[in-house]
PDB file of N, CA and C in Angstrom:
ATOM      1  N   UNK A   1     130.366 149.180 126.496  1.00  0.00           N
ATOM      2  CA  UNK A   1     129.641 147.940 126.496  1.00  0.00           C
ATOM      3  C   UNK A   1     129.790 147.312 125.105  1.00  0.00           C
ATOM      4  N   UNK A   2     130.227 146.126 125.074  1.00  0.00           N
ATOM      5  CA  UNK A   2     130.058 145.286 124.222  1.00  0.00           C
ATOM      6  C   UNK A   2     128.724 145.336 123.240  1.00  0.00           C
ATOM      7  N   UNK A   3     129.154 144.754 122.220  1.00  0.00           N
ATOM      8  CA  UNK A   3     127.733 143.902 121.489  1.00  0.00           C
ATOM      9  C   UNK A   3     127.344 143.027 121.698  1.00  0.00           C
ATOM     10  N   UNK A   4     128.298 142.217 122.646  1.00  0.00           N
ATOM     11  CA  UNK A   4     127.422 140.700 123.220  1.00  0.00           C
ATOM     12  C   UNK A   4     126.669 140.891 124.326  1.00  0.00           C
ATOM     13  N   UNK A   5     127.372 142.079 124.950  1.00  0.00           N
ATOM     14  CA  UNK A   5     126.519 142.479 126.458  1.00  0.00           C
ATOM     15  C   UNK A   5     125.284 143.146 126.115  1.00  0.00           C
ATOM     16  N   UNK A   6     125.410 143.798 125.035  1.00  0.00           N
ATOM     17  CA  UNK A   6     124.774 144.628 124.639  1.00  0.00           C
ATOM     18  C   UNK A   6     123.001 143.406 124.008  1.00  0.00           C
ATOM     19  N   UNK A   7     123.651 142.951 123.405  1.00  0.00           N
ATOM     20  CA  UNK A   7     122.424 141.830 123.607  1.00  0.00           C
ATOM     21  C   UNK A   7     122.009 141.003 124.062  1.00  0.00           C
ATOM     22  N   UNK A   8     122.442 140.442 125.220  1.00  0.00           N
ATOM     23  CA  UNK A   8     122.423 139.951 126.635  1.00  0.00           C
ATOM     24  C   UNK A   8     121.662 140.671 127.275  1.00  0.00           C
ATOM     25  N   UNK A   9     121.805 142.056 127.267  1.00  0.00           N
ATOM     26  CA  UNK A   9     120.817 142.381 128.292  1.00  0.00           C
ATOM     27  C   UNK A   9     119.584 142.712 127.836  1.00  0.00           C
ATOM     28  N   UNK A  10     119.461 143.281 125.788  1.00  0.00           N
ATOM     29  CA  UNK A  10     117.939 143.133 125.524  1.00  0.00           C
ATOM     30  C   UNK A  10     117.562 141.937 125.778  1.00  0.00           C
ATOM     31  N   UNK A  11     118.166 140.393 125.216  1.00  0.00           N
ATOM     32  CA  UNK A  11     117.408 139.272 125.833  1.00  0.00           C
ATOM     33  C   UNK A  11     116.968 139.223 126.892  1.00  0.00           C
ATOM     34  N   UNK A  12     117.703 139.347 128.138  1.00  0.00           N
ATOM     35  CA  UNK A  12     116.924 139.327 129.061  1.00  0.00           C
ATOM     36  C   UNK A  12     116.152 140.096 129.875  1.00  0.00           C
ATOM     37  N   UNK A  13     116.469 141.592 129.518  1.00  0.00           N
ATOM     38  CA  UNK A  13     115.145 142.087 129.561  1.00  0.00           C
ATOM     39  C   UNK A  13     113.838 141.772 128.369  1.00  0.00           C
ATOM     40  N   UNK A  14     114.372 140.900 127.778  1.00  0.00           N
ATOM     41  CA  UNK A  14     112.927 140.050 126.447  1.00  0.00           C
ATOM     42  C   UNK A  14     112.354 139.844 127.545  1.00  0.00           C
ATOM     43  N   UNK A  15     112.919 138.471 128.002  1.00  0.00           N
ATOM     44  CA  UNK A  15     112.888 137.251 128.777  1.00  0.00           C
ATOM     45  C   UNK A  15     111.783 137.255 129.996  1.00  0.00           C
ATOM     46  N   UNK A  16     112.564 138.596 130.778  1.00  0.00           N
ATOM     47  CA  UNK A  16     111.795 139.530 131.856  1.00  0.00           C
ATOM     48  C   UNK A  16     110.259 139.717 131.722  1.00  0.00           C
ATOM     49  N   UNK A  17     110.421 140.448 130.332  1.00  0.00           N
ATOM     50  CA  UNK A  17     108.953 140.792 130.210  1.00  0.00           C
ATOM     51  C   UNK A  17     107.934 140.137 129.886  1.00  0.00           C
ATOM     52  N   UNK A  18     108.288 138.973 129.485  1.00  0.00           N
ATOM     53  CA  UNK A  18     106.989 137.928 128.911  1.00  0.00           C
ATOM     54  C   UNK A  18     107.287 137.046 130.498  1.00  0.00           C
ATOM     55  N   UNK A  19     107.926 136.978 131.564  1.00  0.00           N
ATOM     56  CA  UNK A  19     107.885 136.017 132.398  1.00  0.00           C
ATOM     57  C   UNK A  19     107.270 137.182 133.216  1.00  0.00           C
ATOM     58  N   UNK A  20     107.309 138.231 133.075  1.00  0.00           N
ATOM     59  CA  UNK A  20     106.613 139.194 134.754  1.00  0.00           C
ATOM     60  C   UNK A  20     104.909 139.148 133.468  1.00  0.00           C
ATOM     61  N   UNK A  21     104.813 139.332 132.548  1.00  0.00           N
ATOM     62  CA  UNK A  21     103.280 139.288 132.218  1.00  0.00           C
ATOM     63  C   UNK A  21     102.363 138.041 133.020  1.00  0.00           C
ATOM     64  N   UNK A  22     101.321 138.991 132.990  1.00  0.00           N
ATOM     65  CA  UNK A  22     100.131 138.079 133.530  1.00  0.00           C
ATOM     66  C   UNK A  22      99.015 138.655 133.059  1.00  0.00           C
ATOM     67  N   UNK A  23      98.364 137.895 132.533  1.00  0.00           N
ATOM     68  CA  UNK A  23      97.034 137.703 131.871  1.00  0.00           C
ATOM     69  C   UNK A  23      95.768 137.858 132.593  1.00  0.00           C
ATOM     70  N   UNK A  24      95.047 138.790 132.449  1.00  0.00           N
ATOM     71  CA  UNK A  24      93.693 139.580 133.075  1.00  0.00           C
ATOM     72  C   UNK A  24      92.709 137.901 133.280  1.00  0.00           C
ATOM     73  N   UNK A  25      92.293 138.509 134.941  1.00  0.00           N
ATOM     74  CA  UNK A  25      91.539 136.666 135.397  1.00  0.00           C
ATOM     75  C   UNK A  25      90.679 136.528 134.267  1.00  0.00           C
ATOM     76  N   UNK A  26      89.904 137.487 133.841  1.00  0.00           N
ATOM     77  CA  UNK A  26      88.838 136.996 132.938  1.00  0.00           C
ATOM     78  C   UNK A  26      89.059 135.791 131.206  1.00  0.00           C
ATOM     79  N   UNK A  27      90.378 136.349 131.050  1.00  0.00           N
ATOM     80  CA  UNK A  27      90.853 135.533 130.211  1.00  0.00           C
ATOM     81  C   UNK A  27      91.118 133.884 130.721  1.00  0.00           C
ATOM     82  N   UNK A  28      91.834 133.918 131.536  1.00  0.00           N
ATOM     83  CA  UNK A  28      92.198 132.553 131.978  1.00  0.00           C
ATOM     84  C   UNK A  28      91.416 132.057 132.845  1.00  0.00           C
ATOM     85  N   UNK A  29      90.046 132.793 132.840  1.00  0.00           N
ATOM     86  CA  UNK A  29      89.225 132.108 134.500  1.00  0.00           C
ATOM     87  C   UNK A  29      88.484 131.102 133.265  1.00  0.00           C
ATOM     88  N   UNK A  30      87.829 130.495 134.197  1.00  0.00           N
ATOM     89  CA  UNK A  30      87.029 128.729 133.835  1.00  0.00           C
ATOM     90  C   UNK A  30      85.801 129.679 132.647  1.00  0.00           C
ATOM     91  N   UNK A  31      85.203 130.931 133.072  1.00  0.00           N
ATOM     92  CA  UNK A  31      84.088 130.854 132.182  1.00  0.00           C
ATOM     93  C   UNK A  31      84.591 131.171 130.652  1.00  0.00           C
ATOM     94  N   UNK A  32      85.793 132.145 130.276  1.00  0.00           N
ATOM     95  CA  UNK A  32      86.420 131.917 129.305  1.00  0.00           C
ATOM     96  C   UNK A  32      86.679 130.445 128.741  1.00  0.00           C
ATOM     97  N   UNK A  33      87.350 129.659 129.643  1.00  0.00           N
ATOM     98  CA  UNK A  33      87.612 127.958 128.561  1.00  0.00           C
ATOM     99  C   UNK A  33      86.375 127.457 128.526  1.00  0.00           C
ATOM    100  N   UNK A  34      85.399 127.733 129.408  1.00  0.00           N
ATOM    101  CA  UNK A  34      83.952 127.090 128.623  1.00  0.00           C
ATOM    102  C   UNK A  34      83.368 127.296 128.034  1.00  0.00           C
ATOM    103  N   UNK A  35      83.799 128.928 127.689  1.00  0.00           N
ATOM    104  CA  UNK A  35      83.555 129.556 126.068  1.00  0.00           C
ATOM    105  C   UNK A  35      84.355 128.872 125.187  1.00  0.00           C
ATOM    106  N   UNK A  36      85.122 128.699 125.267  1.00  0.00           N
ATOM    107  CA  UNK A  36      86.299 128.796 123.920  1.00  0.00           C
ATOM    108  C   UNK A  36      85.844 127.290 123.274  1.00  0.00           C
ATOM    109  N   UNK A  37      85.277 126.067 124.607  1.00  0.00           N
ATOM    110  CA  UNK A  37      85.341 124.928 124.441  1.00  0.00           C
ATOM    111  C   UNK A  37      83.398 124.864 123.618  1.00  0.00           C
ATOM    112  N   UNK A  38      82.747 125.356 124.031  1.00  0.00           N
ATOM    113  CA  UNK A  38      81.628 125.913 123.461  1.00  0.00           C
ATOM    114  C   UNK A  38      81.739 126.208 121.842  1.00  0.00           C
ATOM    115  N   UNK A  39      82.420 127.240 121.807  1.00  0.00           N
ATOM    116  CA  UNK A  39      82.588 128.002 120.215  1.00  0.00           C
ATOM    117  C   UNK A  39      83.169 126.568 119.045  1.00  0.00           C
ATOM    118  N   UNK A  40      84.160 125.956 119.854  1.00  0.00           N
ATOM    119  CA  UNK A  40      85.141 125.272 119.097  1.00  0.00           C
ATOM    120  C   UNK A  40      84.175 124.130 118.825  1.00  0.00           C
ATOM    121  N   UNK A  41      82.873 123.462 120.052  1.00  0.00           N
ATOM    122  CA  UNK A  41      81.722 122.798 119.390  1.00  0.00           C
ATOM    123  C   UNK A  41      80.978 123.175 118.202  1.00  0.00           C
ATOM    124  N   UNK A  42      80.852 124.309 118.618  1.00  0.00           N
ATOM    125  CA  UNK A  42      79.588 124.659 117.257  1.00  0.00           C
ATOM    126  C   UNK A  42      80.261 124.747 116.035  1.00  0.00           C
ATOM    127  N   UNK A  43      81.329 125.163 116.046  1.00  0.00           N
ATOM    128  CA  UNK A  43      82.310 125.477 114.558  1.00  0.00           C
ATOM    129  C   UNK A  43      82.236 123.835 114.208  1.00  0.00           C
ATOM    130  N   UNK A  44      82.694 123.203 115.345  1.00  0.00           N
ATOM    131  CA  UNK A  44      82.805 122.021 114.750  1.00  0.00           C
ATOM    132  C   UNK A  44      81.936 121.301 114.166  1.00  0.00           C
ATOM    133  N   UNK A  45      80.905 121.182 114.600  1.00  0.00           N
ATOM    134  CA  UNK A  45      79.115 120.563 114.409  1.00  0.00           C
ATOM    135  C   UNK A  45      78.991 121.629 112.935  1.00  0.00           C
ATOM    136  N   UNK A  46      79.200 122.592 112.611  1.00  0.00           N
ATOM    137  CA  UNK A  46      78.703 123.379 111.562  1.00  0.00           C
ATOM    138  C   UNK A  46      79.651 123.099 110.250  1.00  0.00           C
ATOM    139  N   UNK A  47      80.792 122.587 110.789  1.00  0.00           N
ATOM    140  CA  UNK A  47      81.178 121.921 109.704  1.00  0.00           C
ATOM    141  C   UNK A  47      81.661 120.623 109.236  1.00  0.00           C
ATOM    142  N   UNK A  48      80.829 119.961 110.446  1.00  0.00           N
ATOM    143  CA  UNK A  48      80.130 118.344 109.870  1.00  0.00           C
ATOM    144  C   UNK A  48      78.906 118.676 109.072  1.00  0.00           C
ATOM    145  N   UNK A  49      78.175 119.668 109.420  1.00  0.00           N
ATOM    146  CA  UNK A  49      77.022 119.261 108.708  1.00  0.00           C
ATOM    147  C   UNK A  49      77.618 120.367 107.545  1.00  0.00           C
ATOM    148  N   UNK A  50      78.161 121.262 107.431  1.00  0.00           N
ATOM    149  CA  UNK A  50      78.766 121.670 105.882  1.00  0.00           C
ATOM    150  C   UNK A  50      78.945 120.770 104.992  1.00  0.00           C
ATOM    151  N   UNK A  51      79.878 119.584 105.412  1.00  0.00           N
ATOM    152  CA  UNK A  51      80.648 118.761 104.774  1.00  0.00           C
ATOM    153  C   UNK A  51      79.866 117.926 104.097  1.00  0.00           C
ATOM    154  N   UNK A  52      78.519 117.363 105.161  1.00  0.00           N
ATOM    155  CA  UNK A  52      77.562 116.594 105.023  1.00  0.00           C
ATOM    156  C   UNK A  52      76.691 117.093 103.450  1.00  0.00           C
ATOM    157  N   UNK A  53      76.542 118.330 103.747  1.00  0.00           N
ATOM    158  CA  UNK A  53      75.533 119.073 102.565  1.00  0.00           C
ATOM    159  C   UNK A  53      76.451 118.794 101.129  1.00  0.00           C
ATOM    160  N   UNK A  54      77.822 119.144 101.407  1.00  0.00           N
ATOM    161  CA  UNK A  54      78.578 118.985 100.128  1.00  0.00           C
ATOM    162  C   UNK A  54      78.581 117.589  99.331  1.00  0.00           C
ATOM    163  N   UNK A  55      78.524 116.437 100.233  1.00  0.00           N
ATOM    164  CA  UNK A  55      78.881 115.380 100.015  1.00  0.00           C
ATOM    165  C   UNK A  55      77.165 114.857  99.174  1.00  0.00           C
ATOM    166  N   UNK A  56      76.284 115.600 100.114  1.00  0.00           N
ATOM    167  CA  UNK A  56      75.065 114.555  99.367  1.00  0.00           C
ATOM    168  C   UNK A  56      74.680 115.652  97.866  1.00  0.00           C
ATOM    169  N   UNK A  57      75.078 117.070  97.804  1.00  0.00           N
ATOM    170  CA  UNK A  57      75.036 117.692  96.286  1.00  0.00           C
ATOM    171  C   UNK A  57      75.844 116.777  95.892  1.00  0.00           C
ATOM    172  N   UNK A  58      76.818 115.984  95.645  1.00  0.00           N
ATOM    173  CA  UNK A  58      77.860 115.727  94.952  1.00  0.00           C
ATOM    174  C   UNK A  58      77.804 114.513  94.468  1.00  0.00           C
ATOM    175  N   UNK A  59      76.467 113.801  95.113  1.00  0.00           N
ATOM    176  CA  UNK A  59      76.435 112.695  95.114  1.00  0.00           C
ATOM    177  C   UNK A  59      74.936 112.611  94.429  1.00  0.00           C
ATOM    178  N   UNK A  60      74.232 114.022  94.268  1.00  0.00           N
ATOM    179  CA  UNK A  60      73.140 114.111  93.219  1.00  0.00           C
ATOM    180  C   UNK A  60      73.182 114.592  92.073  1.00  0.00           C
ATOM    181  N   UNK A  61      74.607 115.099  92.289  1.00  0.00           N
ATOM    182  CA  UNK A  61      75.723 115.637  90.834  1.00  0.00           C
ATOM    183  C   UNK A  61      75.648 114.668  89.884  1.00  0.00           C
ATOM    184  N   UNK A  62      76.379 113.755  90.572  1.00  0.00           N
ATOM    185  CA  UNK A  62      76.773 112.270  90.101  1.00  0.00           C
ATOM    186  C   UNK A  62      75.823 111.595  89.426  1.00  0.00           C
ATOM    187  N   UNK A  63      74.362 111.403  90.053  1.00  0.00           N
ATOM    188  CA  UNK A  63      73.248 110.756  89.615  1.00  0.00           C
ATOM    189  C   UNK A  63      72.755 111.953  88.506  1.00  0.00           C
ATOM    190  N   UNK A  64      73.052 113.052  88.533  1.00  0.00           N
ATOM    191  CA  UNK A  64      72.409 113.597  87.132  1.00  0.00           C
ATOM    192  C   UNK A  64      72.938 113.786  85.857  1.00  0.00           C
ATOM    193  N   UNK A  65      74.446 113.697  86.666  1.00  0.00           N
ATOM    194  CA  UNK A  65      75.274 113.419  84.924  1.00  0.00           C
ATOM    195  C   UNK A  65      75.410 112.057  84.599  1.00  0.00           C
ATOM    196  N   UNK A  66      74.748 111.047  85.120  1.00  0.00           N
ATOM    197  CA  UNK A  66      74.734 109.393  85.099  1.00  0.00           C
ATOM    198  C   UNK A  66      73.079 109.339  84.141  1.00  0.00           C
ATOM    199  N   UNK A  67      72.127 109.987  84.763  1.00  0.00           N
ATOM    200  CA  UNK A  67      71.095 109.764  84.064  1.00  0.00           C
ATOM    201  C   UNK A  67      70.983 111.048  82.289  1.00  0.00           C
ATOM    202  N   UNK A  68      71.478 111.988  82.813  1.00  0.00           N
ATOM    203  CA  UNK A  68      72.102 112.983  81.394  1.00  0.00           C
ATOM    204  C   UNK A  68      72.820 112.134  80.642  1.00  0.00           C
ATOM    205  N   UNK A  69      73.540 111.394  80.729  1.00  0.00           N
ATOM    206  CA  UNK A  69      74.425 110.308  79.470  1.00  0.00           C
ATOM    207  C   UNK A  69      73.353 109.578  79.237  1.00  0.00           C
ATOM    208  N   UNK A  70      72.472 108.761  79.861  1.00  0.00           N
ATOM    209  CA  UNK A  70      71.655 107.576  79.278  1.00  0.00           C
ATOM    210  C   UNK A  70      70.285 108.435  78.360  1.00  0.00           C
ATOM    211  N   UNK A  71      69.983 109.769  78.998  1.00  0.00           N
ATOM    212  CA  UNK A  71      69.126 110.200  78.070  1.00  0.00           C
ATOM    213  C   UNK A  71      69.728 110.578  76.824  1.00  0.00           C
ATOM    214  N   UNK A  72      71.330 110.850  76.879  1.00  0.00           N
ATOM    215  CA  UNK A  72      71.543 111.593  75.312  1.00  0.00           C
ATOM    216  C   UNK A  72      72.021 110.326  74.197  1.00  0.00           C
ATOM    217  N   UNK A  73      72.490 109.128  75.474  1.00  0.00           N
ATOM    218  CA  UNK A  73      71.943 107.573  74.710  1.00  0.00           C
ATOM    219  C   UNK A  73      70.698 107.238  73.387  1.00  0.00           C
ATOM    220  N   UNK A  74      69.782 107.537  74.923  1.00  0.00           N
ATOM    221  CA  UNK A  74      68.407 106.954  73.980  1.00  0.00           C
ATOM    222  C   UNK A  74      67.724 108.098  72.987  1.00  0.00           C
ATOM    223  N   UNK A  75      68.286 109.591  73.228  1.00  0.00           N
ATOM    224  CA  UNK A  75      68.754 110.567  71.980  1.00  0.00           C
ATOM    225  C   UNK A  75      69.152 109.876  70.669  1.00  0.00           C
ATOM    226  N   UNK A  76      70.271 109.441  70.716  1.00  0.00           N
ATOM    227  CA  UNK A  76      70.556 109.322  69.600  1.00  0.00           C
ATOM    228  C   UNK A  76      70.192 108.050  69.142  1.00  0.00           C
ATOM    229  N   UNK A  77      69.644 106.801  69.619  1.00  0.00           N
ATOM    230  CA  UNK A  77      69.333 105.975  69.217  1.00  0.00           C
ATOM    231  C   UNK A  77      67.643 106.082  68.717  1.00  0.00           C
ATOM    232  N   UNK A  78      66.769 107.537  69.232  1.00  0.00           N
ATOM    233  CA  UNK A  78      65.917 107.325  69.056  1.00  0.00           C
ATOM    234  C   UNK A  78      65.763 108.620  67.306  1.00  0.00           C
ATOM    235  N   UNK A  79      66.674 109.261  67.158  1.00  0.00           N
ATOM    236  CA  UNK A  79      67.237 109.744  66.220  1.00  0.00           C
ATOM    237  C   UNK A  79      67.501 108.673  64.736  1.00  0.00           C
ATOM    238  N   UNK A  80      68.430 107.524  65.433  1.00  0.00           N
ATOM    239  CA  UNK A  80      68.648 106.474  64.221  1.00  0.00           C
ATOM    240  C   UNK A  80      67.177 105.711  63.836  1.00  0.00           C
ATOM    241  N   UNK A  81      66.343 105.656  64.566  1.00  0.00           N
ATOM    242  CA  UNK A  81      64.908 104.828  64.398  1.00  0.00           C
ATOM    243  C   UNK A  81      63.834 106.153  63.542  1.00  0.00           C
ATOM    244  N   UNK A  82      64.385 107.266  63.808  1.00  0.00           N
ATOM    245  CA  UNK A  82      63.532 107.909  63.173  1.00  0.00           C
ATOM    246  C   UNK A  82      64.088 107.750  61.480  1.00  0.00           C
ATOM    247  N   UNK A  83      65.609 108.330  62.019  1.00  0.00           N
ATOM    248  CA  UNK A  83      65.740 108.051  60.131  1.00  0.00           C
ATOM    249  C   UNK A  83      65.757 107.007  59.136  1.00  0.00           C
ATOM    250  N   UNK A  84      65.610 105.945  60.000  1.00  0.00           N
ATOM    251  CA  UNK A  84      65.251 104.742  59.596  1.00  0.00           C
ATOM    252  C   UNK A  84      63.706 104.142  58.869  1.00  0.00           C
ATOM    253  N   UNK A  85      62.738 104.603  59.899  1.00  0.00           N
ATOM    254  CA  UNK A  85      61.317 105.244  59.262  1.00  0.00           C
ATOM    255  C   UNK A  85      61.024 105.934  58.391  1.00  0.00           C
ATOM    256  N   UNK A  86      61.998 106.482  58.510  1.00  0.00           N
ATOM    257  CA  UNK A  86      61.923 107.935  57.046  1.00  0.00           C
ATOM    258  C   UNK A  86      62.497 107.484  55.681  1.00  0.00           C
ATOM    259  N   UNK A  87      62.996 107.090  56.004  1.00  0.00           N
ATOM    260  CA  UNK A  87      63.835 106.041  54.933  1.00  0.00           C
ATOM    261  C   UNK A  87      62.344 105.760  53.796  1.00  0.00           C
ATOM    262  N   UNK A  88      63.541 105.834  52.475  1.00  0.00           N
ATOM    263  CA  UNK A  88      62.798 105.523  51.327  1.00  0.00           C
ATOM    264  C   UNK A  88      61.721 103.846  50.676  1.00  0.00           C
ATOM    265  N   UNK A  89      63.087 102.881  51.610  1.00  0.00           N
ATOM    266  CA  UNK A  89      62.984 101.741  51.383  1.00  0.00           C
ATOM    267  C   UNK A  89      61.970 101.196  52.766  1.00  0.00           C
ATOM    268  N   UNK A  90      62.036 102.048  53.534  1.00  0.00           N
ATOM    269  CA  UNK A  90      60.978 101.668  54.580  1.00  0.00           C
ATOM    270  C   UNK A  90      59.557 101.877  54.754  1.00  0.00           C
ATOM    271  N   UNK A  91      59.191 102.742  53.624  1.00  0.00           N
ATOM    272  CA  UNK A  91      58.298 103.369  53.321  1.00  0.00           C
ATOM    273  C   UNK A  91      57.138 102.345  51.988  1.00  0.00           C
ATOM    274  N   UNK A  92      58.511 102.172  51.242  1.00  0.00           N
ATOM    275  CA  UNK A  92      58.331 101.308  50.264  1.00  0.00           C
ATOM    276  C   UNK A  92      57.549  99.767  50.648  1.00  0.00           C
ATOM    277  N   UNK A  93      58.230  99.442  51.768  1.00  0.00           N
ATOM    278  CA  UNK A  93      58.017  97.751  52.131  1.00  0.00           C
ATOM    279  C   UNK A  93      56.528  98.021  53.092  1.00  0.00           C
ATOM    280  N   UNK A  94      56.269  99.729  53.396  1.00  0.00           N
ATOM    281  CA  UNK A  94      54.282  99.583  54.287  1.00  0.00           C
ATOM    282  C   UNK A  94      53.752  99.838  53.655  1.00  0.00           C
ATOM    283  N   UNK A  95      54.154 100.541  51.912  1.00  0.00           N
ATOM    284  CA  UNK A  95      52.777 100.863  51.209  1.00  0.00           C
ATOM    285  C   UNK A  95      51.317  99.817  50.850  1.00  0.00           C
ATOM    286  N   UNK A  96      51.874  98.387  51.392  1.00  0.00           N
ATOM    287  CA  UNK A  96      50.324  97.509  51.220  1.00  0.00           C
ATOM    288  C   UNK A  96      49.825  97.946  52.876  1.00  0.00           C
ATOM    289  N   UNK A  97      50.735  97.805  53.637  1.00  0.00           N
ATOM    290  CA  UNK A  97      49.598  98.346  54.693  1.00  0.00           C
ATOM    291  C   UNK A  97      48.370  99.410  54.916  1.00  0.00           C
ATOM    292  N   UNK A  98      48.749 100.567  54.005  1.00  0.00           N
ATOM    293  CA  UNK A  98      48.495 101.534  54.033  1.00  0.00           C
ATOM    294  C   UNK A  98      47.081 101.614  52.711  1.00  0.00           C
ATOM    295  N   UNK A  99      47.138 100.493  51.693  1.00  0.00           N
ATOM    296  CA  UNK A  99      46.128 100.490  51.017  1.00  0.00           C
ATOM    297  C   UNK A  99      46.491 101.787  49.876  1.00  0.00           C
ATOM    298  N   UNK A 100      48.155 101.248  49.666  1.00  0.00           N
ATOM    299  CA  UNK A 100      48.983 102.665  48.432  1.00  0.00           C
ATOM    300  C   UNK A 100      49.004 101.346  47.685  1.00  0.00           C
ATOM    301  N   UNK A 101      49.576 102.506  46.354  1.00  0.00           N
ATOM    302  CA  UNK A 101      50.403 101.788  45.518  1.00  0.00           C
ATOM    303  C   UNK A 101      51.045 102.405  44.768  1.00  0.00           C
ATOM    304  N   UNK A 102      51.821 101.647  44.354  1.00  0.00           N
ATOM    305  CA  UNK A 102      53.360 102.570  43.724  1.00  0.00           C
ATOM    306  C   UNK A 102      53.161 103.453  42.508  1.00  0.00           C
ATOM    307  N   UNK A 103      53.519 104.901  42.115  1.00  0.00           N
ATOM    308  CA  UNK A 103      53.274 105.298  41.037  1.00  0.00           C
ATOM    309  C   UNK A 103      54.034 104.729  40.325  1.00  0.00           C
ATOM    310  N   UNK A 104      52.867 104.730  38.851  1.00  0.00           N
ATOM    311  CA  UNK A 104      53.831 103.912  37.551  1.00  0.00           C
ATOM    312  C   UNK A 104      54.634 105.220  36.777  1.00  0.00           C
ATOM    313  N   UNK A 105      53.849 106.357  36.313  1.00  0.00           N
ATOM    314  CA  UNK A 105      54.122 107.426  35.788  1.00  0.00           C
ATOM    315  C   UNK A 105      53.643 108.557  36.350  1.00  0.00           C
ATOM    316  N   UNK A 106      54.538 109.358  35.917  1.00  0.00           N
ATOM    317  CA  UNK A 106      54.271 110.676  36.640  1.00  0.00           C
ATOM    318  C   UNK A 106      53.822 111.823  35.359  1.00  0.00           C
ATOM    319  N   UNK A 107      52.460 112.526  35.942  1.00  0.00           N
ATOM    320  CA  UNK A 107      52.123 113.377  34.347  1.00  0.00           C
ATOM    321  C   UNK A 107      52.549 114.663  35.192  1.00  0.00           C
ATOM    322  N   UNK A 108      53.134 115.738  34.504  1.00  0.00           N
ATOM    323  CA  UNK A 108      53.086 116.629  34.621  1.00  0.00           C
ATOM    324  C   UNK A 108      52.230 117.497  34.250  1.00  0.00           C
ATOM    325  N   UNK A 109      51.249 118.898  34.373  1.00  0.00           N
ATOM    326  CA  UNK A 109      50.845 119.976  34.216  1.00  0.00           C
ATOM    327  C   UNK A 109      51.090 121.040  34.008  1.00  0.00           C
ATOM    328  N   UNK A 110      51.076 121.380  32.714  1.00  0.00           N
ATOM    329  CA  UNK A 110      51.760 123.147  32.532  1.00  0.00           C
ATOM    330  C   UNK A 110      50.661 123.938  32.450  1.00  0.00           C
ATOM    331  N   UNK A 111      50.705 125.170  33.105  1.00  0.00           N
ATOM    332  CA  UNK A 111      49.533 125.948  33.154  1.00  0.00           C
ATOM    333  C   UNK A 111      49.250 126.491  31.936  1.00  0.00           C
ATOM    334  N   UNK A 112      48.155 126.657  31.756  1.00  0.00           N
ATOM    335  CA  UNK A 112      47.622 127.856  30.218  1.00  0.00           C
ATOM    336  C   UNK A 112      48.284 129.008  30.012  1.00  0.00           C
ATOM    337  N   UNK A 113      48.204 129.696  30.856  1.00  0.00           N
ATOM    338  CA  UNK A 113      48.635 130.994  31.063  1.00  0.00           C
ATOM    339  C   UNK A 113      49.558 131.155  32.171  1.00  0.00           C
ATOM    340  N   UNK A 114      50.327 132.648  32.420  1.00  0.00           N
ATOM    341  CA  UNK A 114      50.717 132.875  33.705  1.00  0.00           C
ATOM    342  C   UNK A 114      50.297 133.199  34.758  1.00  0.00           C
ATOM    343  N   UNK A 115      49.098 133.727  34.471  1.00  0.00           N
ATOM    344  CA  UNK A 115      48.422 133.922  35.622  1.00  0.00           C
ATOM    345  C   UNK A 115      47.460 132.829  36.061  1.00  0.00           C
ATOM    346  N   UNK A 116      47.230 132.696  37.586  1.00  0.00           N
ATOM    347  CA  UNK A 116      46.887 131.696  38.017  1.00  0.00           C
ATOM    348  C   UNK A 116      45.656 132.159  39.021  1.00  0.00           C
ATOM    349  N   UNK A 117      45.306 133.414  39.058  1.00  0.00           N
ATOM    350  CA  UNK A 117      44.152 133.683  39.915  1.00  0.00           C
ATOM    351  C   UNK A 117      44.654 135.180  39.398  1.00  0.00           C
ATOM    352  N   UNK A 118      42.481 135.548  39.460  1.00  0.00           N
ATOM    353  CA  UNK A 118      42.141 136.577  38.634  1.00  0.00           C
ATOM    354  C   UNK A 118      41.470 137.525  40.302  1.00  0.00           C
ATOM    355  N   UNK A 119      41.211 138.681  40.346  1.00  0.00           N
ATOM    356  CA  UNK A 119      41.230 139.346  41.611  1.00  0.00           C
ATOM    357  C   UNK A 119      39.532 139.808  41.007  1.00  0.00           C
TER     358      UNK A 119
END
């Protein structure tokens, strides 16, 4: 026998065997496809509403790194107003509010001794 015959006849004994198969009723009967058509609902419905859940985190993602930038905004602008207050010359221009007034001289104090409290 040949090698062409020789695989001629595994093909068609392939051929044979997937055309003489037949598939157990329970597989191909109606209550199987109204399973299969069943399952393939719920998978489906479970991942609309998956998709659904992803989409509205993603979309409260969005709104918290939108409102996180405007707070680290008014961060740093509320940063420049402080050092601005603090400021020497700002301090200078409320001392009439405040019922100050500017030192003219400054005295210093040297102690008597080194010791500064007796036990």
């Amino acid at each position: 026998m040949t090698l062409k015959h020789h695989l001629q006849n595994h093909y068609n004994g392939f051929t044979n065997a997937l055309t003489s198969f037949e598939m157990p009723a329970w597989i191909s009967g109606l209550g199987m496809r109204v399973g299969l058509v069943g399952c393939i609902f719920v998978f489906g419905l479970l991942y609309l509403f998956q998709t659904g859940n992803t989409a509205a985190a993603g979309y409260q993602i969005s709104n918290l790194e939108k409102s996180n930038a405007e707070l680290s905004d008014e961060i740093r602008s509320l940063e420049v107003q402080v050092a601005n207050y603090s400021s020497l010359v700002y301090v200078k221009e409320r001392l009439p509010e405040f019922n100050m007034v500017a030192v003219a001289s400054v005295k210093k104090l040297s102690p008597v001794s080194a010791v500064v409290a007796l036990r």
